[in-house]
Protein backbone atom coordinates (compact mmCIF):
# COMPACT_ATOMS: atom_id res chain seq x y z
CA UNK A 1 0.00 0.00 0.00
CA UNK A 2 1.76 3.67 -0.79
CA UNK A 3 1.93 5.83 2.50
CA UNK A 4 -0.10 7.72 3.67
CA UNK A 5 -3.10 6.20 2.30
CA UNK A 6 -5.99 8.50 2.59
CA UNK A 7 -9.64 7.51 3.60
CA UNK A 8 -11.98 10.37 3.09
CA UNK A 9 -14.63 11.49 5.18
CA UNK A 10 -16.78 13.45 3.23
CA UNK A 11 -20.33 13.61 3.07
CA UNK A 12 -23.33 14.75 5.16
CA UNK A 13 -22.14 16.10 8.79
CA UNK A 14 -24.46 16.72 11.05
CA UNK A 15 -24.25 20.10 12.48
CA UNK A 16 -25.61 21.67 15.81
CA UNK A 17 -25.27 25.69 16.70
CA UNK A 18 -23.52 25.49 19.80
CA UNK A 19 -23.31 29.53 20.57
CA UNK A 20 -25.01 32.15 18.56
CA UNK A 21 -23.58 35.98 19.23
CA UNK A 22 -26.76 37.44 17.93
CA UNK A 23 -29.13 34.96 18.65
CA UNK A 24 -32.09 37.60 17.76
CA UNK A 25 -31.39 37.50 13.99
CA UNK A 26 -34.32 37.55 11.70
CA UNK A 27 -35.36 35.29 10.08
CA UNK A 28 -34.48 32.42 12.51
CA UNK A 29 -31.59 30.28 11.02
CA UNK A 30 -31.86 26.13 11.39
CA UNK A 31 -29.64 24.96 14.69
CA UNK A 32 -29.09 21.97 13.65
CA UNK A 33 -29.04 19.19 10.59
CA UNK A 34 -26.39 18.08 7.57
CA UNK A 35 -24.04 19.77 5.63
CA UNK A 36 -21.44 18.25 3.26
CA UNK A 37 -17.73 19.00 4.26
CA UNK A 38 -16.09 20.36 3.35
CA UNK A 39 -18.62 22.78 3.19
CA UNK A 40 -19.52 26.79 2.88
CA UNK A 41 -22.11 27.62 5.85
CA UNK A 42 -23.28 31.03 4.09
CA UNK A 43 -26.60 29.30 2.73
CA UNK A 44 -27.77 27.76 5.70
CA UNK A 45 -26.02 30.15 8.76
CA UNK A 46 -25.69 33.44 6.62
CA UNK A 47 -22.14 34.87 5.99
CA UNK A 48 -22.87 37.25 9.02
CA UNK A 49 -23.03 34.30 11.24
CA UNK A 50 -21.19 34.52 14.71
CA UNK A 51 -20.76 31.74 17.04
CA UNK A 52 -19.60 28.20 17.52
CA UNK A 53 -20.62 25.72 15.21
CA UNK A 54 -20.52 21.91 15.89
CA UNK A 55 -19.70 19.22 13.12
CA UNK A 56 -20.33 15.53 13.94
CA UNK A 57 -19.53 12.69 12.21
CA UNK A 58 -19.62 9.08 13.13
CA UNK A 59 -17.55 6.30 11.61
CA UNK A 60 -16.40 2.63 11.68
CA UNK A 61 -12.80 0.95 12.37
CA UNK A 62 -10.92 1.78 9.48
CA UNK A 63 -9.72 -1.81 8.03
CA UNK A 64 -6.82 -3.80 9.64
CA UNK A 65 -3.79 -1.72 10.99
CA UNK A 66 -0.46 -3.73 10.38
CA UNK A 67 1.90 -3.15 13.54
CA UNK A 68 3.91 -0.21 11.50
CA UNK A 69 1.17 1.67 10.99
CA UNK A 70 -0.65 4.40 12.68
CA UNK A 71 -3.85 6.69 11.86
CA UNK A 72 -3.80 9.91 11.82
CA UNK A 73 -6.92 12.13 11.82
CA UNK A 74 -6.09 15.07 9.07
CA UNK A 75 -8.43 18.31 8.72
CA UNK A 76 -7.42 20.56 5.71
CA UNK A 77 -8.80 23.68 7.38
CA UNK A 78 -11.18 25.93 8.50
CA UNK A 79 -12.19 29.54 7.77
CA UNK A 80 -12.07 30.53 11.52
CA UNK A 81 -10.35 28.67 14.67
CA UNK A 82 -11.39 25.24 15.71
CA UNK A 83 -11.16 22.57 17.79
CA UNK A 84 -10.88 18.54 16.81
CA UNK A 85 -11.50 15.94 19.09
CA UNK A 86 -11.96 12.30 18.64
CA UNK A 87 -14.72 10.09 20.92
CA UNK A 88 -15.23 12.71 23.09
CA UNK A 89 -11.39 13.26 23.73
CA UNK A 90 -9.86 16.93 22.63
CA UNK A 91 -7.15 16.34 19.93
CA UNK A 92 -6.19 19.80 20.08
CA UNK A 93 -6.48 23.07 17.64
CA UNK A 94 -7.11 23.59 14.44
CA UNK A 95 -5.66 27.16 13.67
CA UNK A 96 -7.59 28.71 11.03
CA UNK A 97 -7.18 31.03 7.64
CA UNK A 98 -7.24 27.44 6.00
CA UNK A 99 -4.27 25.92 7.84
CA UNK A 100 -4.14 22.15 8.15
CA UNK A 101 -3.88 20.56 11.73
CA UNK A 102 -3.23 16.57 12.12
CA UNK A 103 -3.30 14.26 15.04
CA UNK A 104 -2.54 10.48 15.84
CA UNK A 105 -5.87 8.59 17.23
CA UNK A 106 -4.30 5.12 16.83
CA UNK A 107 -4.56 4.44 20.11
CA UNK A 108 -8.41 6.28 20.46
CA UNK A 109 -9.64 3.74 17.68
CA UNK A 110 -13.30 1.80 18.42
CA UNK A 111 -15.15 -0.21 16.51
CA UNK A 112 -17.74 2.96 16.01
CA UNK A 113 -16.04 6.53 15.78
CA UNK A 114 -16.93 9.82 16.60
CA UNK A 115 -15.63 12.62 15.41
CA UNK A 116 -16.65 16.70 16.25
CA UNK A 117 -15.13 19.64 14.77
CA UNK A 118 -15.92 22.63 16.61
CA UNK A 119 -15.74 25.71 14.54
CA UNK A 120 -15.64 29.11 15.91
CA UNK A 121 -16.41 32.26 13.97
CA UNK A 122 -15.74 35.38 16.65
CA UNK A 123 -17.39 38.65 16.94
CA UNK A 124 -15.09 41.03 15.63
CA UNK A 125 -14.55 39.48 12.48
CA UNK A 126 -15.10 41.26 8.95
CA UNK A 127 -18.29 39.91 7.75
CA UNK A 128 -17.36 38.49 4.16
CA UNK A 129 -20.12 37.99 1.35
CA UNK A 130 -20.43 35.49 -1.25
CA UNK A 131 -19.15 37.89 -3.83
CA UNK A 132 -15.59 38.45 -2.16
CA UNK A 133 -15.50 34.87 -2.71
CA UNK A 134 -14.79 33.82 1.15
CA UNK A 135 -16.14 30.38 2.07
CA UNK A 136 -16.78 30.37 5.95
CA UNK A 137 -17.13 26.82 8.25
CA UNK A 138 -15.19 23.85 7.77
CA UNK A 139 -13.88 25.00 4.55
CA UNK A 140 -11.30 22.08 4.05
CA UNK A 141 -11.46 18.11 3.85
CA UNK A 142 -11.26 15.80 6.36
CA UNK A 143 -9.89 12.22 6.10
CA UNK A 144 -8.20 10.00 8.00
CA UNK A 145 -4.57 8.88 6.98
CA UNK A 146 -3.10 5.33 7.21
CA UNK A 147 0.89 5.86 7.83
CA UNK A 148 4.15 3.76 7.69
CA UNK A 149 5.79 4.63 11.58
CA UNK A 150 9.24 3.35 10.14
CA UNK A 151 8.92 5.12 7.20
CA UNK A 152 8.10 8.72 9.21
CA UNK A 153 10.94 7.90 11.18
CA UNK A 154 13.72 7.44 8.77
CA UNK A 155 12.19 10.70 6.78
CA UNK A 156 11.93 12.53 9.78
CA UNK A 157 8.18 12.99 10.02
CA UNK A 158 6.23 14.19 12.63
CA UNK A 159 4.22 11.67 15.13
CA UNK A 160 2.60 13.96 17.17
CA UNK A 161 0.42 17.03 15.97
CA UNK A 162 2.72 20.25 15.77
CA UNK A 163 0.07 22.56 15.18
């Protein structure tokens, strides 16, 4: 198998609205159901949005794991600040403007996966609109990645997130 070898989670996330800084916007916006990711929240939140979204995902065992490899959990980015964390456990942050974080969940794995990806969109931000061409929410792809430990090692890769 070449390394990494990627597994793809894309698809329908379910989303929740965890914080809202104007919750008396009108019309009323949807606090919850799916989006694809990676995905552009302007239809459904509005690209004035402010707050802290949730994205959930749920997910089998990835196939068989030989003892030289690990997986790593991979997001490609979000428009604002987020957080990543794997069955209920905090991998850490994901640092916005687009920029990738990655993290090691090897040794999190279940037979049935959860994964959340909390994205936060301050107050204070400029509000961007569809016609500057600014995507806001989880903007980037998530996937896991199957990697060859020996392999990182004698190249000098990373095993822990350095985000």
């Amino acid at each position: 198998m070449p390394y990494p070898h990627p597994i793809a989670l894309r698809g329908k996330w379910e989303y929740e609205v965890l914080t809202q800084a104007s919750p008396g916007e009108t019309p009323p916006r949807p606090r919850s159901g799916e989006l694809q990711v990676p995905a552009d929240w302007h239809a459904i939140l509005g690209a004035d949005f402010r707050g802290v979204v949730r994205f959930r995902r749920r997910c089998g065992r990835p196939g068989q794991l030989d003892p030289h490899e690990r997986l790593w959990l991979v997001c490609d980015g979000a428009s604002a600040w987020a957080e990543l964390s794997f069955n209920g456990r905090l991998l850490g942050r994901v640092p916005g403007a687009c920029q990738p974080a990655e993290f090691d969940v090897t040794d999190q794995l279940q037979p049935r996966n959860e994964i959340w990806l909390d994205v936060h969109s301050e107050d204070g931000e400029t509000a961007p609109t569809v016609e500057q061409g600014i995507r806001r929410g989880p903007v980037g792809g998530v996937r896991f990645e199957v990697r060859d430990v020996g392999r990182m090692k004698e190249e000098g890769g990373r095993l822990n997130n350095g985000s």
